[in-house]
N, C-alpha and C. Protein backbone atom coordinates (compact mmCIF):
# COMPACT_ATOMS: atom_id res chain seq x y z
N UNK A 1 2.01 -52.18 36.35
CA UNK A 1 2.77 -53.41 36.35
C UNK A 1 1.98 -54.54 36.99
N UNK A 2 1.30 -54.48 38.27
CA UNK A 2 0.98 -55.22 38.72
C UNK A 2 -0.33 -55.97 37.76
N UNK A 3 -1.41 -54.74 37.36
CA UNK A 3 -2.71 -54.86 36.29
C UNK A 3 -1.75 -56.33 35.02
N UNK A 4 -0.50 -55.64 34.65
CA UNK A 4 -0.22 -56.56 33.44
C UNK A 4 -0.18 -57.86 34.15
N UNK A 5 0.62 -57.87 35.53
CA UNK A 5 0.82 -59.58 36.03
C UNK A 5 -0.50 -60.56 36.34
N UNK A 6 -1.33 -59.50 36.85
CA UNK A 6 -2.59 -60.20 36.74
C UNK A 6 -3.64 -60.69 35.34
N UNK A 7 -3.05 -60.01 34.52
CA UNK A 7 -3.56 -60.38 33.13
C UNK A 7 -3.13 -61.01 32.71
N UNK A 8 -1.97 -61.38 32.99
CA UNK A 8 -0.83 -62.61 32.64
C UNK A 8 -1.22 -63.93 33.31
N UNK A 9 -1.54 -63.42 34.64
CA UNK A 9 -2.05 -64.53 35.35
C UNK A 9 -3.35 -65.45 34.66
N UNK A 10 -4.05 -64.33 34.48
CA UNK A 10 -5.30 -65.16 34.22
C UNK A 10 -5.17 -65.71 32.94
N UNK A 11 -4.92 -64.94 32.27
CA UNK A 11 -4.65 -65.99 30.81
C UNK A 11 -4.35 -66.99 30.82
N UNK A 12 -3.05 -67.20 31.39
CA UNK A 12 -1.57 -68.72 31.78
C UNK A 12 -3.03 -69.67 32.85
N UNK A 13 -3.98 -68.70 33.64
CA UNK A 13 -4.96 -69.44 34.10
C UNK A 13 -5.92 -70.24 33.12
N UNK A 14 -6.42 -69.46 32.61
CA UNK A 14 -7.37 -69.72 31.46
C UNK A 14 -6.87 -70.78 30.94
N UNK A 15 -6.00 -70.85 29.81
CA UNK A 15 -4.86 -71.86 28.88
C UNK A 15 -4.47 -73.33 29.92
N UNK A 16 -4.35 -73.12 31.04
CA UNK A 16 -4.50 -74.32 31.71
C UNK A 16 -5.69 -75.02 31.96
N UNK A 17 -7.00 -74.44 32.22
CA UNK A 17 -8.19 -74.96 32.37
C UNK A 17 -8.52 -75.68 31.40
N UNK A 18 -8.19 -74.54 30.01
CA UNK A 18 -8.75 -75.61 28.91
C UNK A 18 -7.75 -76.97 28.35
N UNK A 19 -6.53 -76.97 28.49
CA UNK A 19 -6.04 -78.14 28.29
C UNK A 19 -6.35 -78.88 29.21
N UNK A 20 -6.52 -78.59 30.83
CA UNK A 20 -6.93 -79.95 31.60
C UNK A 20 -8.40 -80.39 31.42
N UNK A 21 -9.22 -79.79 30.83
CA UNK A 21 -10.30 -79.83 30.15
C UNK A 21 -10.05 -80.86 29.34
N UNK A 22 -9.59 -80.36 28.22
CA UNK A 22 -9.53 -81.68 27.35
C UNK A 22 -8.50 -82.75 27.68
N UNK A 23 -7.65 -82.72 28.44
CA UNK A 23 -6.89 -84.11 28.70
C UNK A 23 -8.35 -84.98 29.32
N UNK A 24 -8.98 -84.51 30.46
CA UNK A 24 -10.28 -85.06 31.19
C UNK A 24 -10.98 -85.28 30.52
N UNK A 25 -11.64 -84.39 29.28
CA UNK A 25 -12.50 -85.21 28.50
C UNK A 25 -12.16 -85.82 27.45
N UNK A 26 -10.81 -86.21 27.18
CA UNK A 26 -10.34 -87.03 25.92
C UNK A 26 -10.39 -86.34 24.60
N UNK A 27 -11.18 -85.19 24.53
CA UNK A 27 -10.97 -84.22 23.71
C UNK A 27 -9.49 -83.50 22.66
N UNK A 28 -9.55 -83.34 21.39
CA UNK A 28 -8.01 -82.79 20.92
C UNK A 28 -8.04 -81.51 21.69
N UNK A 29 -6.69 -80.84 21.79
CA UNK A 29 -6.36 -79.91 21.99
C UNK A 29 -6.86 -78.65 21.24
N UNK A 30 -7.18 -77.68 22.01
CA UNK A 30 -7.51 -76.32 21.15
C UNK A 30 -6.11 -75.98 20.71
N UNK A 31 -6.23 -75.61 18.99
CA UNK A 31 -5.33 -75.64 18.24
C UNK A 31 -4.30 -74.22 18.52
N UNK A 32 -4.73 -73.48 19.63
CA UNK A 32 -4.29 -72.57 19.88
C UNK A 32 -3.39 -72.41 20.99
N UNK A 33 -3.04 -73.76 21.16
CA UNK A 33 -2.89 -73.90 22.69
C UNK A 33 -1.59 -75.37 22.29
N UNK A 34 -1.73 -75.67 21.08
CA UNK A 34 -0.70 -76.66 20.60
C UNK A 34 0.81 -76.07 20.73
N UNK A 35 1.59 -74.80 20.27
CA UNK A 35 2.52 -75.24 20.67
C UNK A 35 3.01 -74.73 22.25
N UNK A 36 2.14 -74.52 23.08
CA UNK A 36 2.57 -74.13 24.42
C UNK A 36 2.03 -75.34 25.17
N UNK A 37 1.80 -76.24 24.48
CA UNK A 37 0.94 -77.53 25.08
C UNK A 37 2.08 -77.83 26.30
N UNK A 38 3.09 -78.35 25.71
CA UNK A 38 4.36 -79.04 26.53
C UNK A 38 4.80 -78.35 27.86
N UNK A 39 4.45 -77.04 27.42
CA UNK A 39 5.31 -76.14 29.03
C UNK A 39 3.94 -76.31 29.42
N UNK A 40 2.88 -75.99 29.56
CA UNK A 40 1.62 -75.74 30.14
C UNK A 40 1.32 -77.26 31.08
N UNK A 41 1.46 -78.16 30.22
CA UNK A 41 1.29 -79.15 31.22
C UNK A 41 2.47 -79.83 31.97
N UNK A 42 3.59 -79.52 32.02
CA UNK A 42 4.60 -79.75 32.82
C UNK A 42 4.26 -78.89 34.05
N UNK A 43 3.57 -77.53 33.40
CA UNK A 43 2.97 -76.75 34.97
C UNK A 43 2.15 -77.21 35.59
N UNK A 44 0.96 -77.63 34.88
CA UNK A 44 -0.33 -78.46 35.19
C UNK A 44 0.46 -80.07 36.29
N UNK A 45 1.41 -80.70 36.12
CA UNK A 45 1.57 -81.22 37.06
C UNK A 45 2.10 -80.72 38.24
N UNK A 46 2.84 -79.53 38.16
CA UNK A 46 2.98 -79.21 39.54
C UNK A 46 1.89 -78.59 40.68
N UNK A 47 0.82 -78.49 39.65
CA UNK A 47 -0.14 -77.91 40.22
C UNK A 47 -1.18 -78.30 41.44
N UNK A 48 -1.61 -78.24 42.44
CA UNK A 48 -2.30 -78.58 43.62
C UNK A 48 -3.75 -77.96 43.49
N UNK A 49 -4.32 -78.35 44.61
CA UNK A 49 -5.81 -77.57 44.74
C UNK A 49 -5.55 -76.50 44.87
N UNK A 50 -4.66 -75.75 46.25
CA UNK A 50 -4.81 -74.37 46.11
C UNK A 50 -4.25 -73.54 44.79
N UNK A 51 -3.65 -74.21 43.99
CA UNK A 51 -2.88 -73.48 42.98
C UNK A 51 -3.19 -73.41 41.57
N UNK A 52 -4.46 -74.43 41.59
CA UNK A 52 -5.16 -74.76 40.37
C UNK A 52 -6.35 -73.71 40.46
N UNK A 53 -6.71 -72.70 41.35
CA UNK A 53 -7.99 -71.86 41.34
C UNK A 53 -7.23 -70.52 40.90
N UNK A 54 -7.75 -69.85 40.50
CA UNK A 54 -7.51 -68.79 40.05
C UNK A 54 -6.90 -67.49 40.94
N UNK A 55 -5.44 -67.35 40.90
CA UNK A 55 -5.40 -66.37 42.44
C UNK A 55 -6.15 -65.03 42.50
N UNK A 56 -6.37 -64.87 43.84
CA UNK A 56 -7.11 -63.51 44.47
C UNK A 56 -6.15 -62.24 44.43
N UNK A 57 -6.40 -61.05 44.20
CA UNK A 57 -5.68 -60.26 44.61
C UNK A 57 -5.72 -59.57 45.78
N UNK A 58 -7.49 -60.01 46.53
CA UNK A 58 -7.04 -59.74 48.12
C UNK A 58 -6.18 -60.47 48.92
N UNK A 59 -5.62 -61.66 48.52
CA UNK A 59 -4.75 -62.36 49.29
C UNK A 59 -3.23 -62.33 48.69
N UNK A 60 -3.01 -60.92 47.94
CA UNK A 60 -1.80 -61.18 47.37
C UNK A 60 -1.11 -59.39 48.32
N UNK A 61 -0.05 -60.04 49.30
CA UNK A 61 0.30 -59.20 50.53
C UNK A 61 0.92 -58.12 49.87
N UNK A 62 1.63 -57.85 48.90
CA UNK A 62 1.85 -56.94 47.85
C UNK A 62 1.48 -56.10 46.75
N UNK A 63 0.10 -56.37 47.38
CA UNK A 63 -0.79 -55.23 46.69
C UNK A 63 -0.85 -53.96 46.65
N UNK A 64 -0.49 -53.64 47.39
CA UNK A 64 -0.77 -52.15 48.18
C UNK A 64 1.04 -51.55 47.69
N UNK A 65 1.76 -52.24 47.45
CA UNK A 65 3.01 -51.75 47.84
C UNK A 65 3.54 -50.52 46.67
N UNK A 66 3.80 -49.66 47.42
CA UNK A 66 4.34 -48.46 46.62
C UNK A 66 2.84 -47.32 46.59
N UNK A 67 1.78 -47.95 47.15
CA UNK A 67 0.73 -47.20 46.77
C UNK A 67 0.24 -46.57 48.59
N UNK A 68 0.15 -47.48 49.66
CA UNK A 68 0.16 -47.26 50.58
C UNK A 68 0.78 -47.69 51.68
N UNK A 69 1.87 -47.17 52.58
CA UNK A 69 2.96 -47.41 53.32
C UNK A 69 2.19 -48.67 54.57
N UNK A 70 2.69 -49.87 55.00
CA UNK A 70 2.42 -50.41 56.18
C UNK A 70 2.29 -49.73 57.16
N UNK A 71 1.19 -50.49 58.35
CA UNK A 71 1.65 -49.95 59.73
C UNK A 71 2.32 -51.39 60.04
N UNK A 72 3.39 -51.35 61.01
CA UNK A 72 4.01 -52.35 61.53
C UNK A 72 3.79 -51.72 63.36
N UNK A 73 3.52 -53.23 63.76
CA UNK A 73 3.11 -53.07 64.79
C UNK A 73 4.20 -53.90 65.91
N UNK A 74 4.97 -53.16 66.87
CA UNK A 74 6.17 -54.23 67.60
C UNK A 74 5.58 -54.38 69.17
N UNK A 75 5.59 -55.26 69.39
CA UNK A 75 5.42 -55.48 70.80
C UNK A 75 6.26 -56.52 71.61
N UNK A 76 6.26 -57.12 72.73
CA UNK A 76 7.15 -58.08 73.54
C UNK A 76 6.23 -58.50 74.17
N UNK A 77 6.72 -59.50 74.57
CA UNK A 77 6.21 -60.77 75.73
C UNK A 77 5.47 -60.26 76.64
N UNK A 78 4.63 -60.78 78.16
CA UNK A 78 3.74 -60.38 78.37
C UNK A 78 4.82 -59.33 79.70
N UNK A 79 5.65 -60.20 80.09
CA UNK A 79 6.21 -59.64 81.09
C UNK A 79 7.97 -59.12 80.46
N UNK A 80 8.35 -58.42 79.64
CA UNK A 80 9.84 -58.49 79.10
C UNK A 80 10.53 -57.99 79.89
N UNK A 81 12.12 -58.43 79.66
CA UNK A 81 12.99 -58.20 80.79
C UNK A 81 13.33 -56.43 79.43
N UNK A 82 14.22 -56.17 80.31
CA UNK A 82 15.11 -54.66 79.69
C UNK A 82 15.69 -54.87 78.70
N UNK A 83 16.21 -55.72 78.47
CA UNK A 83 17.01 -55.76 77.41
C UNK A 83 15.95 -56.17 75.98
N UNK A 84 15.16 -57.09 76.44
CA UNK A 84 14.05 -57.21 75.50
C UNK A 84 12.97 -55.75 74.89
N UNK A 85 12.93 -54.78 76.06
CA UNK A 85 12.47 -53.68 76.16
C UNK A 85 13.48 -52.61 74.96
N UNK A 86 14.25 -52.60 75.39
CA UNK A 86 15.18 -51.86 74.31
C UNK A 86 15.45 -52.21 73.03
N UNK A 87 15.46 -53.72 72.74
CA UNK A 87 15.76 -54.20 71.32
C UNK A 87 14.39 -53.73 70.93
N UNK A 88 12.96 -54.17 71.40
CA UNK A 88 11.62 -53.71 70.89
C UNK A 88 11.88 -52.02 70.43
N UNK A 89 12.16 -51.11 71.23
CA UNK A 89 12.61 -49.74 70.86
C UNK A 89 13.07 -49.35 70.01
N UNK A 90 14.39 -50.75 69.62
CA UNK A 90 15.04 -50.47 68.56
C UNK A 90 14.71 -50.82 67.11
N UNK A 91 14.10 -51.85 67.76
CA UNK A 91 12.95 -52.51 66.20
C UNK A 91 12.11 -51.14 65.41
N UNK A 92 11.35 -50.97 66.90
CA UNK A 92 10.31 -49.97 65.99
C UNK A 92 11.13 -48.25 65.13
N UNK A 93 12.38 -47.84 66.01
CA UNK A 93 13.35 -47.02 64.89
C UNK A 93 13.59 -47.54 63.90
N UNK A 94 14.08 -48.80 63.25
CA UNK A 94 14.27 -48.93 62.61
C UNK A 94 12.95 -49.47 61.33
N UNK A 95 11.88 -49.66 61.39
CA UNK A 95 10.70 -49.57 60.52
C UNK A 95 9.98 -48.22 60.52
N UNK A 96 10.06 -47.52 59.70
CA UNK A 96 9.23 -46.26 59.17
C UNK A 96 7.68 -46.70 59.61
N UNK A 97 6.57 -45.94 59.92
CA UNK A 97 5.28 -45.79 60.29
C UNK A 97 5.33 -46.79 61.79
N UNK A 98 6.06 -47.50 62.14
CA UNK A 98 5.32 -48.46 62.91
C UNK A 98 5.41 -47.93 64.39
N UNK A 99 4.65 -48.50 65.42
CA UNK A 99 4.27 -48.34 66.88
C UNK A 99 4.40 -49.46 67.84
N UNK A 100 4.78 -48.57 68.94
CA UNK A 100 5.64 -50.02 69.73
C UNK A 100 4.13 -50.07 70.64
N UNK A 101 4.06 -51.10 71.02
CA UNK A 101 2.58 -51.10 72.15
C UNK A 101 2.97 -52.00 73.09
N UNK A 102 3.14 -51.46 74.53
CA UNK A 102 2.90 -52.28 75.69
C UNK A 102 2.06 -53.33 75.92
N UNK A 103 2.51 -54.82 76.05
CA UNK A 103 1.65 -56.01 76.02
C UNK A 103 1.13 -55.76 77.22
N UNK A 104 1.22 -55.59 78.16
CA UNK A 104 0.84 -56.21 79.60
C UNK A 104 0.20 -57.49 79.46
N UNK A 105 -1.13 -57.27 80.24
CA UNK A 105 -2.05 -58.59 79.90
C UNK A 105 -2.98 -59.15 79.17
N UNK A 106 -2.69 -58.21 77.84
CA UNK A 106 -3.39 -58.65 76.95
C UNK A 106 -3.10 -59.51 76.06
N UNK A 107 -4.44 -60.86 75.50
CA UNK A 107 -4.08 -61.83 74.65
C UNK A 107 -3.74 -61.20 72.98
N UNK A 108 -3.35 -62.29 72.42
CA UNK A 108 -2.87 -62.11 71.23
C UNK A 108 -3.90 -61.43 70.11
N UNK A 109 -4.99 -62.03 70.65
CA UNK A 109 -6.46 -61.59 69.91
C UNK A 109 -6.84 -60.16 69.72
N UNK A 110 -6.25 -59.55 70.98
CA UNK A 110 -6.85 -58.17 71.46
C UNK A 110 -5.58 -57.57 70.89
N UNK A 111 -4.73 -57.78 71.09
CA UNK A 111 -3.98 -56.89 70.48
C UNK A 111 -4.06 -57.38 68.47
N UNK A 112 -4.57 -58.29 68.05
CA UNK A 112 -4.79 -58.04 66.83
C UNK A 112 -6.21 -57.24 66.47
N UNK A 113 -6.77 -57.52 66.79
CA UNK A 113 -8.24 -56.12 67.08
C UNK A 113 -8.05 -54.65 67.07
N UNK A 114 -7.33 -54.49 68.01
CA UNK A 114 -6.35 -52.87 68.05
C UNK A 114 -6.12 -52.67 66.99
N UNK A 115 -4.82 -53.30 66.59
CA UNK A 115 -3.99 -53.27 65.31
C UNK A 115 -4.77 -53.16 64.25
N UNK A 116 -6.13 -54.00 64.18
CA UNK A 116 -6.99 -53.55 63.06
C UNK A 116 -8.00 -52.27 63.12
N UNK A 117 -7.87 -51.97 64.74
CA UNK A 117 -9.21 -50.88 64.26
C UNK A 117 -8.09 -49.60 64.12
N UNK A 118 -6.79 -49.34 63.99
CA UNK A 118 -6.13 -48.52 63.93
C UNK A 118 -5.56 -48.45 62.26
């Protein structure tokens, strides 16, 4: 499923390049591309820099899903009171794979480092 959305993607990618292609170079339309002209460029204006490049599938957070389970990682503040202590407890029961980790005094950095070499 996902293989088809990305093939979908790139095509609907493709088919936009070349009509903004030829709107830019004053060029007719590829005749193949005439009657989807109208929806294609109603998209083409909503379109931005980041959204006009072709998407990545390393940056698409749902890649993995159904194929390999998250780790979720819960932690609290540097100093938490009890009650903060227990809801954290209760967080991590309620997410499958994940691990609760004592902040003490460590920055945000270090505990994302951990989280990655684990």
């Amino acid at each position: 499923y996902r293989k088809n959305l990305s093939g979908k993607d790139a095509e609907a990618y493709e088919k936009k390049r070349k009509i903004r292609e030829a709107l830019r170079e004053g060029k007719a339309l590829p005749t193949e591309l005439r009657r989807e002209e109208a929806g294609l460029r109603s998209e083409l204006a909503w379109d931005d820099e980041r959204t006009q490049a072709a998407a990545n599938p390393m940056d698409d957070e749902y890649a993995f899903a159904g194929t390999r389970d998250p780790k979720i990682c819960v932690t609290t503040s540097r100093d938490p009171s009890s009650r903060l202590k227990a809801f954290a407890k209760e967080v991590k029961l309620l997410f499958p794979n994940s691990q609760r980790v004592n902040r003490g005094n460590h920055k945000t950095s270090e505990l994302v480092e951990v989280c990655r070499s684990n």
